[in-house]
C-alpha atoms as a PDB file:
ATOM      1  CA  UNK A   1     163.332  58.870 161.297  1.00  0.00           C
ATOM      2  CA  UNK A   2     163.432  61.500 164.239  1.00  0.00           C
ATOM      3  CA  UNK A   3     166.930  62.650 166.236  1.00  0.00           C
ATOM      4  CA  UNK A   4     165.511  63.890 169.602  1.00  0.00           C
ATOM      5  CA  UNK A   5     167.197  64.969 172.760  1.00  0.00           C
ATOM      6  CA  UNK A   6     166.030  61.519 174.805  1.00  0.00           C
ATOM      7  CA  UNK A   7     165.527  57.847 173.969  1.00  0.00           C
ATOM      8  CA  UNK A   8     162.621  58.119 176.067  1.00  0.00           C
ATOM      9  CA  UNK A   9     159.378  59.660 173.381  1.00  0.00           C
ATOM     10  CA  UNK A  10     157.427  61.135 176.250  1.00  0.00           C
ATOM     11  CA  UNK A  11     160.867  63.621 177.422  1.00  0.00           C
ATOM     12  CA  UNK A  12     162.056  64.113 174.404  1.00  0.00           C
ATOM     13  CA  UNK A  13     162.184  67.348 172.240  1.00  0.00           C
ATOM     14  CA  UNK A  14     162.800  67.045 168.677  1.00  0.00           C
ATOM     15  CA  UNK A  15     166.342  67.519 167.178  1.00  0.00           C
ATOM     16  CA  UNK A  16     165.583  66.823 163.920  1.00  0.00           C
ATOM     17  CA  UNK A  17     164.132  64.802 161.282  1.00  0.00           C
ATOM     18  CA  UNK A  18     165.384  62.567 158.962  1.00  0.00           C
ATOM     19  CA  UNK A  19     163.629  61.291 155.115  1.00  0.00           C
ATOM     20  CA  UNK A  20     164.555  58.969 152.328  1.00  0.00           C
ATOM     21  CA  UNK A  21     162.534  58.612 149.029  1.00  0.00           C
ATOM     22  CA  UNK A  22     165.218  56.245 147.157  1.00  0.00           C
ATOM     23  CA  UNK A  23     167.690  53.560 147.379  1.00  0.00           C
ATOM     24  CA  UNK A  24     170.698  56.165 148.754  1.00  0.00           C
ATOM     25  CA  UNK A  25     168.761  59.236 148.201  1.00  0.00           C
ATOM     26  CA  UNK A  26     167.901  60.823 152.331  1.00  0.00           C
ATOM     27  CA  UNK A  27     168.051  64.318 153.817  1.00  0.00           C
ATOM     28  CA  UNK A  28     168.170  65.140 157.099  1.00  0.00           C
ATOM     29  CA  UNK A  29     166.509  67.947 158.851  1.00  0.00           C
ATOM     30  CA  UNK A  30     168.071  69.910 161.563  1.00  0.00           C
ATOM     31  CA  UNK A  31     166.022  71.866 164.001  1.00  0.00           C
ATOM     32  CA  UNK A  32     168.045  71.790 167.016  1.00  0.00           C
ATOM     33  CA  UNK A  33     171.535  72.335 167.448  1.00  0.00           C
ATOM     34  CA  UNK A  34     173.830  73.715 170.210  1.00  0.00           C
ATOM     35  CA  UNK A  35     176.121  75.406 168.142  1.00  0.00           C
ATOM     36  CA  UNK A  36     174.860  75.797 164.592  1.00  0.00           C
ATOM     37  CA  UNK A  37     171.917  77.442 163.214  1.00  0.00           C
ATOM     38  CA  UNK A  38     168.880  75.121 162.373  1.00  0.00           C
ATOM     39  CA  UNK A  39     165.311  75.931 160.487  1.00  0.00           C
ATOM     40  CA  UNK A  40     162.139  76.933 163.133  1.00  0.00           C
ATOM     41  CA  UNK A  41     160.773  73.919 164.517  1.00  0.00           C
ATOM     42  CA  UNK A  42     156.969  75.686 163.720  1.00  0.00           C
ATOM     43  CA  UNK A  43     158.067  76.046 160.236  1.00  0.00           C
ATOM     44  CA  UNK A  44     159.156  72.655 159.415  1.00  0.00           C
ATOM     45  CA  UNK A  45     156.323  71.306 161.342  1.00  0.00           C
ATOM     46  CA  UNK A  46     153.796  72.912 159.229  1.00  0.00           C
ATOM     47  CA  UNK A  47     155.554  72.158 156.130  1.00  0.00           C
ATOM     48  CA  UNK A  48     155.452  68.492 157.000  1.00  0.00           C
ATOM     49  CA  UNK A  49     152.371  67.880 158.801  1.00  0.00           C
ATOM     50  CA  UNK A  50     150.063  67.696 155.799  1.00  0.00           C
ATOM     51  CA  UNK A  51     152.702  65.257 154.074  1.00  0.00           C
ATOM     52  CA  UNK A  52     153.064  62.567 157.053  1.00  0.00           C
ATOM     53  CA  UNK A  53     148.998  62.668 157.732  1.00  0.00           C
ATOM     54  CA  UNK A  54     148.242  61.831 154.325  1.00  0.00           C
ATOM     55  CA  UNK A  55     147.116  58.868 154.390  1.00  0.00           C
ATOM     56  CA  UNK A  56     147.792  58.765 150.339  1.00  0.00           C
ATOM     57  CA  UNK A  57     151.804  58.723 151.199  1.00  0.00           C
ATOM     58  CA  UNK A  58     153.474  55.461 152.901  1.00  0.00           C
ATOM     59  CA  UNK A  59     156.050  55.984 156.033  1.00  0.00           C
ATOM     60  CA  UNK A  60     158.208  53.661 156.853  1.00  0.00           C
ATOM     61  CA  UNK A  61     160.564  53.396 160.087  1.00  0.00           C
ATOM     62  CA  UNK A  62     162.280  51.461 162.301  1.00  0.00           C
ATOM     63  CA  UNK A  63     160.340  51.042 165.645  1.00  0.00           C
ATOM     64  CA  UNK A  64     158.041  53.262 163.913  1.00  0.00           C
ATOM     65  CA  UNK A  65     156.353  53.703 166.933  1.00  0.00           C
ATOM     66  CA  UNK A  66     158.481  55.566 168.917  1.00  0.00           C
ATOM     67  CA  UNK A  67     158.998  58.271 166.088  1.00  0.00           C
ATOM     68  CA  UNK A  68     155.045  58.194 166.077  1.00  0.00           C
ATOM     69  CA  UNK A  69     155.062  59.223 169.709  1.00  0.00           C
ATOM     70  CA  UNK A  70     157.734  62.518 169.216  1.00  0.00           C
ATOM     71  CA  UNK A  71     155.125  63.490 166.219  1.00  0.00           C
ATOM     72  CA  UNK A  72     152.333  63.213 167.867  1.00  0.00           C
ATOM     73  CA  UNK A  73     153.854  65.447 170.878  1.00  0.00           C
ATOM     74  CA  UNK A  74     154.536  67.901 168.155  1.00  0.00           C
ATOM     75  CA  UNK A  75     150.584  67.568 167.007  1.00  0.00           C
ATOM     76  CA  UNK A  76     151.205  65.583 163.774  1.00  0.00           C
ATOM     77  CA  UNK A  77     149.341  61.995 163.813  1.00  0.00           C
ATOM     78  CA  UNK A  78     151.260  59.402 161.403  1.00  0.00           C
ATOM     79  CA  UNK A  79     149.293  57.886 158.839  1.00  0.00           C
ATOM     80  CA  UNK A  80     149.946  54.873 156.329  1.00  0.00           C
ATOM     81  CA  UNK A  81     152.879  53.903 158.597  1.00  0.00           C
ATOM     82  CA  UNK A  82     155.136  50.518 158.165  1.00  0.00           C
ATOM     83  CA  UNK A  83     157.875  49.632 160.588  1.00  0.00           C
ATOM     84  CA  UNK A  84     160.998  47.428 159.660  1.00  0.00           C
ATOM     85  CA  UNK A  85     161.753  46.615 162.844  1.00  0.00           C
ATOM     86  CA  UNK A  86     158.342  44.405 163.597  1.00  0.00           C
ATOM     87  CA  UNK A  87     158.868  43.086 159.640  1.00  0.00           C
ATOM     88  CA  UNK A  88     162.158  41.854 160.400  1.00  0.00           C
ATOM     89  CA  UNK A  89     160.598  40.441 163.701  1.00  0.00           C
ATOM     90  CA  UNK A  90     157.623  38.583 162.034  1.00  0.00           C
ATOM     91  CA  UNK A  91     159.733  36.963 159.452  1.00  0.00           C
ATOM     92  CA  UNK A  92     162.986  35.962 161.994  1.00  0.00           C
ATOM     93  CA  UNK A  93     161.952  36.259 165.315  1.00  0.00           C
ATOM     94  CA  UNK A  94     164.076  33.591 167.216  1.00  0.00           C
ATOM     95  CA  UNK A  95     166.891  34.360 164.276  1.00  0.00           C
ATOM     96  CA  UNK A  96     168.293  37.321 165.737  1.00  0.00           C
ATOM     97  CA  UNK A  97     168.209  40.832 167.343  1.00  0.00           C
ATOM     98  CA  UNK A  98     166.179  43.414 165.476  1.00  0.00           C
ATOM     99  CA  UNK A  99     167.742  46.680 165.659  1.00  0.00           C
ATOM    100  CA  UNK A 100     168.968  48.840 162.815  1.00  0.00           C
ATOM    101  CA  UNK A 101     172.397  48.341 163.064  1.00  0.00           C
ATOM    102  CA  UNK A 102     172.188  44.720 163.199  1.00  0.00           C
ATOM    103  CA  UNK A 103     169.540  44.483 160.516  1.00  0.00           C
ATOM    104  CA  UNK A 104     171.849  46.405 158.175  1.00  0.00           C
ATOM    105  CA  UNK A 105     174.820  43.779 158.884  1.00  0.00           C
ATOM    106  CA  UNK A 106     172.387  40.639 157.982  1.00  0.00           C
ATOM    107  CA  UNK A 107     170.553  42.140 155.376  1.00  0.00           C
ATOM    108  CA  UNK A 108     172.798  44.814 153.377  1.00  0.00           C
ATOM    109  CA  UNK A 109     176.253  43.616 154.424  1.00  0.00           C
ATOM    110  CA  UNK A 110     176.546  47.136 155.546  1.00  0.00           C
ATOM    111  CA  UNK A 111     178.448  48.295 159.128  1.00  0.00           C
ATOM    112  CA  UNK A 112     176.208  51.787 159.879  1.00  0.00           C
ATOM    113  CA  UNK A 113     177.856  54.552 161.996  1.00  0.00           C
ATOM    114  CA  UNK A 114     176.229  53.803 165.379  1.00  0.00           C
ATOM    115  CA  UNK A 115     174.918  56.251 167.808  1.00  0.00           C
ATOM    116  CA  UNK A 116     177.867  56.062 169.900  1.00  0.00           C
ATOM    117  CA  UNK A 117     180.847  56.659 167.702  1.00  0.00           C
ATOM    118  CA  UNK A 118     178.899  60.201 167.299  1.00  0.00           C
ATOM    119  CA  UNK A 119     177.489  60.707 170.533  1.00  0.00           C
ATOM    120  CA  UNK A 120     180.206  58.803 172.680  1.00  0.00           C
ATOM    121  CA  UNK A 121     179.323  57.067 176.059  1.00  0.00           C
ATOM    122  CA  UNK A 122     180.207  57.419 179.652  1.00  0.00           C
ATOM    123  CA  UNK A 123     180.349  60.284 181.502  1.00  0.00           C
ATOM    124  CA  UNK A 124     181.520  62.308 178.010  1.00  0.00           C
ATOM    125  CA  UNK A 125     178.426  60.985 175.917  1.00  0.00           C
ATOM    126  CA  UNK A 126     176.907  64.163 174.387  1.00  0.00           C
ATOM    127  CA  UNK A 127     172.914  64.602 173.552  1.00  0.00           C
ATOM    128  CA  UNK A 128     171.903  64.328 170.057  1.00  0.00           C
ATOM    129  CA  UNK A 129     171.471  68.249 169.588  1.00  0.00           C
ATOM    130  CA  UNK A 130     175.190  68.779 170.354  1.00  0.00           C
ATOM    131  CA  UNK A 131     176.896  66.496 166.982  1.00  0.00           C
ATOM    132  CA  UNK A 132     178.021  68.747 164.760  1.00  0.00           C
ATOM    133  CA  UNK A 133     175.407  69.284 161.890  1.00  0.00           C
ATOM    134  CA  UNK A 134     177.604  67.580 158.864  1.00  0.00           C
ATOM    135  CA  UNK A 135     177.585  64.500 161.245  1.00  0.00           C
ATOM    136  CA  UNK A 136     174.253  64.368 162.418  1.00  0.00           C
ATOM    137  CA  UNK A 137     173.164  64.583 158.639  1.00  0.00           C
ATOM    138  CA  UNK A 138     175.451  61.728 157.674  1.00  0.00           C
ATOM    139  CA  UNK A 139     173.984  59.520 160.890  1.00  0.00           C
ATOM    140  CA  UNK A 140     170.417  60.082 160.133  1.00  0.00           C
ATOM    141  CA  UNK A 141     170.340  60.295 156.377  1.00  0.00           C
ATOM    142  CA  UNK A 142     172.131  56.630 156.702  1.00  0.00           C
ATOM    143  CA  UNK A 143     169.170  55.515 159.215  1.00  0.00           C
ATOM    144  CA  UNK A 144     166.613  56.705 156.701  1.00  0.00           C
ATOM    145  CA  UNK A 145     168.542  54.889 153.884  1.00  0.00           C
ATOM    146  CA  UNK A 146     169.108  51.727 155.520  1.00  0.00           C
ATOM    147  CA  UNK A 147     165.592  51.903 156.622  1.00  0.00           C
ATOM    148  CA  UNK A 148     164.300  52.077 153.138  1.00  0.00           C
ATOM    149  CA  UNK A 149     166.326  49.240 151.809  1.00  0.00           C
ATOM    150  CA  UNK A 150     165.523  47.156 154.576  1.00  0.00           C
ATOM    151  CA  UNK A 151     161.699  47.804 154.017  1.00  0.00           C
ATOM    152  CA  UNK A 152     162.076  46.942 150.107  1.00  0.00           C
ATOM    153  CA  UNK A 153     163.671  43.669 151.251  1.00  0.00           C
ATOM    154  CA  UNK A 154     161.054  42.581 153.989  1.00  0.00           C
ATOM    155  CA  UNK A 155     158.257  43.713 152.112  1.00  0.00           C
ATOM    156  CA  UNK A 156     159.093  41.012 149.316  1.00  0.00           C
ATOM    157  CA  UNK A 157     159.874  38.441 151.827  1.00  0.00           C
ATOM    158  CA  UNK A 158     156.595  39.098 153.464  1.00  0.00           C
ATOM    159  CA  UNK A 159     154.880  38.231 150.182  1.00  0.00           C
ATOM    160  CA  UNK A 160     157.392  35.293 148.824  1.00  0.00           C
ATOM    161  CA  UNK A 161     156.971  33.533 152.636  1.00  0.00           C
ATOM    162  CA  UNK A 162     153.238  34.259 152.675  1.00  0.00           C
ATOM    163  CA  UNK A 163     153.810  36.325 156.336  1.00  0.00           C
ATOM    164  CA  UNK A 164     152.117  39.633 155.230  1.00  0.00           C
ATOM    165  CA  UNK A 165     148.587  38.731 156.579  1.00  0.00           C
ATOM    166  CA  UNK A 166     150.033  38.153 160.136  1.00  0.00           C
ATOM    167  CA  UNK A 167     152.036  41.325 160.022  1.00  0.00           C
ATOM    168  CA  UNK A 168     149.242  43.596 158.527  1.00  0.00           C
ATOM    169  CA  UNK A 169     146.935  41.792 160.887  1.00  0.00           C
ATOM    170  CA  UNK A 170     149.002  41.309 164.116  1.00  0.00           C
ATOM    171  CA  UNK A 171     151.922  43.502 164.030  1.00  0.00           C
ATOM    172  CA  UNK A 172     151.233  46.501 162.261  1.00  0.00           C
ATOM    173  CA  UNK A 173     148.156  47.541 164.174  1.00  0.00           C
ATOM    174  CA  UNK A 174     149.624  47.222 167.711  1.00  0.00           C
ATOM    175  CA  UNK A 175     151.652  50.492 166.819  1.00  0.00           C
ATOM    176  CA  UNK A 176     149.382  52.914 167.212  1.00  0.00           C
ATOM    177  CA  UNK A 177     147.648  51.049 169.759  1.00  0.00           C
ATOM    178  CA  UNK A 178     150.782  50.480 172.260  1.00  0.00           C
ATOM    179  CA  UNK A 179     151.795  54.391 171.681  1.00  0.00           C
ATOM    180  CA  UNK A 180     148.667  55.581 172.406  1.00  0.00           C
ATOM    181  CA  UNK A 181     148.527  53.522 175.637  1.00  0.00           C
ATOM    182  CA  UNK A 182     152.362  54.839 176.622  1.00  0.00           C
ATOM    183  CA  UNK A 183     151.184  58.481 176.041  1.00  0.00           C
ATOM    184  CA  UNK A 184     148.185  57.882 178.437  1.00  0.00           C
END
């Protein structure tokens, strides 16, 4: 998952990254922060850049393709990517909303801290890259978590409901294809 300064991928800088490997195992990655220190932007890039375009190694996201978009501004191309968010769509698409936060209610019967109680709203809302680090990290680590549990579940409902062919054939490919036509 990627924190940037804008919800819109084609303005946005990147404020950090977020990864999880395991049921409640997730990092996050600060790179840009008002107030506290962070690691070089250049430096993490090039760390992860071989990692995220191998297509050997599976990501998973939520609305995958908007985090696809802020990587490829920063010259990394996703590969092997799954996205949650069109899963959850494919297998209940009249059912409900398919955000995170909502996803996480139906799914894990579990409330997530939501972008505003750390960002607030109005005329005080602050920009990602102003939260304090410790809550930033506790934010997006959660998103990557919740992610990866939600994948685990759809992925096996995919399968049990006999849906995967139209997501791998319908969904799935219309990622790259749709951010590739918004960065035109």
């Amino acid at each position: 998952d990627t924190e940037t300064s804008s919800l819109n991928p084609l303005d946005a800088d990147l404020v950090g990254i977020s990864f999880c490997y395991n049921d409640g195992l997730a990092c996050y990655i600060p790179l840009k922060n008002y107030k506290e220190k962070c690691l070089s932007l250049n430096t993490v890039i090039k760390k992860i850049k071989p990692i995220l375009e191998d297509k050997s190694i599976k990501k998973i996201g939520q609305n995958i393709k908007f985090d696809y978009i802020i990587f490829l501004n920063n010259k990394i191309k996703l590969n092997s990517i799954e996205d949650t968010m069109l899963m959850s769509y494919v297998l209940d698409s009249g059912r409900h909303r398919h955000n995170m936060d909502n996803l996480s209610e139906i799914h894990l019967n579990h409330k997530t801290i939501s972008f505003k109680e750390i960002t607030g709203s109005g005329k005080s809302q602050i920009s990602f890259d102003q939260v304090p680090i410790k809550l930033a990290t506790e934010y997006a680590a959660e998103d990557a978590d919740v992610t990866f549990r939600l994948y685990n579940i759809f992925k096996e409902r995919l399968h049990k409901e006999k849906l995967l062919k139209i997501y791998e054939l319908f969904e799935k490919p219309m990622i790259n294809l749709l951010a590739e036509m918004e960065i035109q």
